[in-house]
N, C-alpha and C. Protein backbone atom coordinates (compact mmCIF):
# COMPACT_ATOMS: atom_id res chain seq x y z
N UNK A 1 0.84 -1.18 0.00
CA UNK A 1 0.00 0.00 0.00
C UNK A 1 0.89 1.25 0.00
N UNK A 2 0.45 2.26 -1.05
CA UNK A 2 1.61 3.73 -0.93
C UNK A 2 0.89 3.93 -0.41
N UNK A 3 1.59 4.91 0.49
CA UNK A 3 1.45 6.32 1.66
C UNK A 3 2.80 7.23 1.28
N UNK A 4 2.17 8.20 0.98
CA UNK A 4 2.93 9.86 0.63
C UNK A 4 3.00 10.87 1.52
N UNK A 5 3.74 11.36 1.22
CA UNK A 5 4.03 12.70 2.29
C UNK A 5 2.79 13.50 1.99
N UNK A 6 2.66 14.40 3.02
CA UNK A 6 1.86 15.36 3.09
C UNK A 6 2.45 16.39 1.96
N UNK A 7 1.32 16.96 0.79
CA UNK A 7 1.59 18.05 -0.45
C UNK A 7 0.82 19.32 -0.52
N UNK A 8 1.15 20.21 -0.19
CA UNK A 8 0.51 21.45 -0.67
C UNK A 8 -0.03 22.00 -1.21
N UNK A 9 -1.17 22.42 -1.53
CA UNK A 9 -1.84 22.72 -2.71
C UNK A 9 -0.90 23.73 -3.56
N UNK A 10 -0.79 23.53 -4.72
CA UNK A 10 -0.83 24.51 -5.76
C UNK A 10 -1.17 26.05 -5.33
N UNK A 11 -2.76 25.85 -5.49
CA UNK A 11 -3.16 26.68 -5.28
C UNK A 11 -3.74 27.58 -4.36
N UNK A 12 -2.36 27.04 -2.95
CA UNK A 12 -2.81 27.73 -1.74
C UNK A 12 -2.29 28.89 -1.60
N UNK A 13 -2.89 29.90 -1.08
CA UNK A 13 -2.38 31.38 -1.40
C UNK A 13 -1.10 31.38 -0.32
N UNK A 14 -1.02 33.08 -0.04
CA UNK A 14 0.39 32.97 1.18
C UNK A 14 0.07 33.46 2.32
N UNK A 15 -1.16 33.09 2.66
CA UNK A 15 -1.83 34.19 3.82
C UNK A 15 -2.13 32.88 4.87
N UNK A 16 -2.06 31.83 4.76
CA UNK A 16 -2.02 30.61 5.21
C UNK A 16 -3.13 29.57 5.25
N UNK A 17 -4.00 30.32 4.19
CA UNK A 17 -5.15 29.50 4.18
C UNK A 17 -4.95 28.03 3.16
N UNK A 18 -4.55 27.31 3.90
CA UNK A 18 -3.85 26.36 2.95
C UNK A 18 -4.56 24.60 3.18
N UNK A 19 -4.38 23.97 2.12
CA UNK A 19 -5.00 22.70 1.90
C UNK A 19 -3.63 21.59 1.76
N UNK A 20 -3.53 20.46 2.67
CA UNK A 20 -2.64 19.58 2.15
C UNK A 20 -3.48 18.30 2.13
N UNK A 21 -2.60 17.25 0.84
CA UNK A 21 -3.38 16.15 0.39
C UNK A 21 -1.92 14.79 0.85
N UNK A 22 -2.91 13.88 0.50
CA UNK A 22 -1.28 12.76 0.98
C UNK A 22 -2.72 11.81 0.01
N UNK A 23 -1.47 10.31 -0.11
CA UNK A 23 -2.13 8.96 -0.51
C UNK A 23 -2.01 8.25 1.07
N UNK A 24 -2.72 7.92 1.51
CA UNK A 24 -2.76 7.05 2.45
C UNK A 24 -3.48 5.76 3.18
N UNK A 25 -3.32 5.03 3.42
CA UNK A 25 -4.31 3.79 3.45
C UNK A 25 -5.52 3.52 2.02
N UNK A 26 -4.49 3.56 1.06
CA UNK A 26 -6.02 3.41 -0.36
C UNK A 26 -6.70 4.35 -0.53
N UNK A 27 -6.54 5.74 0.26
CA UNK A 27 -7.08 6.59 -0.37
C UNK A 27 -6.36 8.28 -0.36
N UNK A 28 -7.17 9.27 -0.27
CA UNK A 28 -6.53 10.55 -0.32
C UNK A 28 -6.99 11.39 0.52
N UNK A 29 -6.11 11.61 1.22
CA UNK A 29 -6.41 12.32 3.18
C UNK A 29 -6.37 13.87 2.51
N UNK A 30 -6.77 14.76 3.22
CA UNK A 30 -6.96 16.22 3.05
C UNK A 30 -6.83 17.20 4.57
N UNK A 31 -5.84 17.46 4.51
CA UNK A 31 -5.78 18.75 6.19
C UNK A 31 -5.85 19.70 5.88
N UNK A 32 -5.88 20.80 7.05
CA UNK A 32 -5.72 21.91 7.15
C UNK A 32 -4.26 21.98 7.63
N UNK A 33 -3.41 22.78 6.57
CA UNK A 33 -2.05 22.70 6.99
C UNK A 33 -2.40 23.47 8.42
N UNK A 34 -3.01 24.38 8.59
CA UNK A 34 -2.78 25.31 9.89
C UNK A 34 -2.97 24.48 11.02
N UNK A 35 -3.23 23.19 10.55
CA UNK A 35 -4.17 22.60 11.98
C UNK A 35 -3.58 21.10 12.21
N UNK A 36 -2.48 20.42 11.76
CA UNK A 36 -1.96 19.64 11.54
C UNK A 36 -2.20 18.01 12.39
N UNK A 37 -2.34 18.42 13.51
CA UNK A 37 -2.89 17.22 14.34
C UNK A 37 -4.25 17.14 14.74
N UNK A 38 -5.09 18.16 13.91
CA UNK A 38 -6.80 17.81 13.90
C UNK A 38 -6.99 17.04 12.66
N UNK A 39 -8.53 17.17 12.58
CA UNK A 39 -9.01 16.23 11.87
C UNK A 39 -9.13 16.51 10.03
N UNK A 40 -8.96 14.92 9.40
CA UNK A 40 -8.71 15.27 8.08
C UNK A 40 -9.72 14.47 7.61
N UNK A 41 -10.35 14.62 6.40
CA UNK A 41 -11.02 14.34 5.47
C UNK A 41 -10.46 13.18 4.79
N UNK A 42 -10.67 11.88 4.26
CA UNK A 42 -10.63 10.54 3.80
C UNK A 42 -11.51 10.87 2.41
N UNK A 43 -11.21 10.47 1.35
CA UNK A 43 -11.97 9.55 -0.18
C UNK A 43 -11.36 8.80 -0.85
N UNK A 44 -11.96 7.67 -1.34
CA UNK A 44 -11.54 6.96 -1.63
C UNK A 44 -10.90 7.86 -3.56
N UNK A 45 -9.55 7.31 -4.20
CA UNK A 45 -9.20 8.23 -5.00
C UNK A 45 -10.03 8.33 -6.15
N UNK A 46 -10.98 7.22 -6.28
CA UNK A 46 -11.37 7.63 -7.49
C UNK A 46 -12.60 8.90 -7.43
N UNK A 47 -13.13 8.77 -6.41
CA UNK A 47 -14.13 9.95 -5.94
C UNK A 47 -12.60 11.22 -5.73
N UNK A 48 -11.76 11.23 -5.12
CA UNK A 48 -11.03 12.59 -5.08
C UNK A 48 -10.66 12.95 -6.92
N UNK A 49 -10.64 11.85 -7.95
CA UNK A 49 -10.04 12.45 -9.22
C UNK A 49 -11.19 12.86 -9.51
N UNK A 50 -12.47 12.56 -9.11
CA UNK A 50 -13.79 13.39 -10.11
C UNK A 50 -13.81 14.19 -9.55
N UNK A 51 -13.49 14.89 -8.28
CA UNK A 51 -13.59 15.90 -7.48
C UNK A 51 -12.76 17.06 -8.29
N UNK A 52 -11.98 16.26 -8.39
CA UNK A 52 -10.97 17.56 -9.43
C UNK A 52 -10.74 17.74 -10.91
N UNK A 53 -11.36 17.00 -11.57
CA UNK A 53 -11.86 16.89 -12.57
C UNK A 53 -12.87 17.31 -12.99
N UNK A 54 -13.79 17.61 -11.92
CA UNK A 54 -15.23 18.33 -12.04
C UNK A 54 -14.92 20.07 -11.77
N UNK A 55 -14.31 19.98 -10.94
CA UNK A 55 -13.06 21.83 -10.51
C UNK A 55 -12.84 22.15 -11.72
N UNK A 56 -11.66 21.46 -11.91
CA UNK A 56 -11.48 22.02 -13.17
C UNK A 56 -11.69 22.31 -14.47
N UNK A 57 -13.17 21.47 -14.39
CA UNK A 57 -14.05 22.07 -16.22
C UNK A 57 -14.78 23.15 -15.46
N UNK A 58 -14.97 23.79 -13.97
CA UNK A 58 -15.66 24.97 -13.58
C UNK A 58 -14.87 26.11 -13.38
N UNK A 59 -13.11 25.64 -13.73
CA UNK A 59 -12.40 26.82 -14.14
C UNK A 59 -12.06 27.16 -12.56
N UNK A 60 -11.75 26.58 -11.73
CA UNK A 60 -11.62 26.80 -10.28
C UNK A 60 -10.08 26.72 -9.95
């Protein structure tokens, strides 16, 4: 099973409002970088690629 480091969004600004993603246990975890040992969000990846696949035909 891969597990990845914690990644940064792209498109997190510099004011610290920021999103990090990882592969972990079969799927794709989501934090709040500001908040690092609270709670994160789980999907399984094929629901996270339509997630962003659907973003980005809305130009987001």
């Amino acid at each position: 099973m891969l597990n990845t480091r914690w990644k940064k969004s792209t498109k997190s600004g510099h004011n610290g409002a920021c999103v990090e993603a990882r592969l972990f246990a079969g799927a794709v975890e989501v934090r709040d970088s500001k908040n690092i040992e609270g709670p994160t969000l789980q999907a399984p990846v094929q629901e996270w690629a339509g997630l962003i696949a659907a973003t980005k035909l809305r130009g987001h």
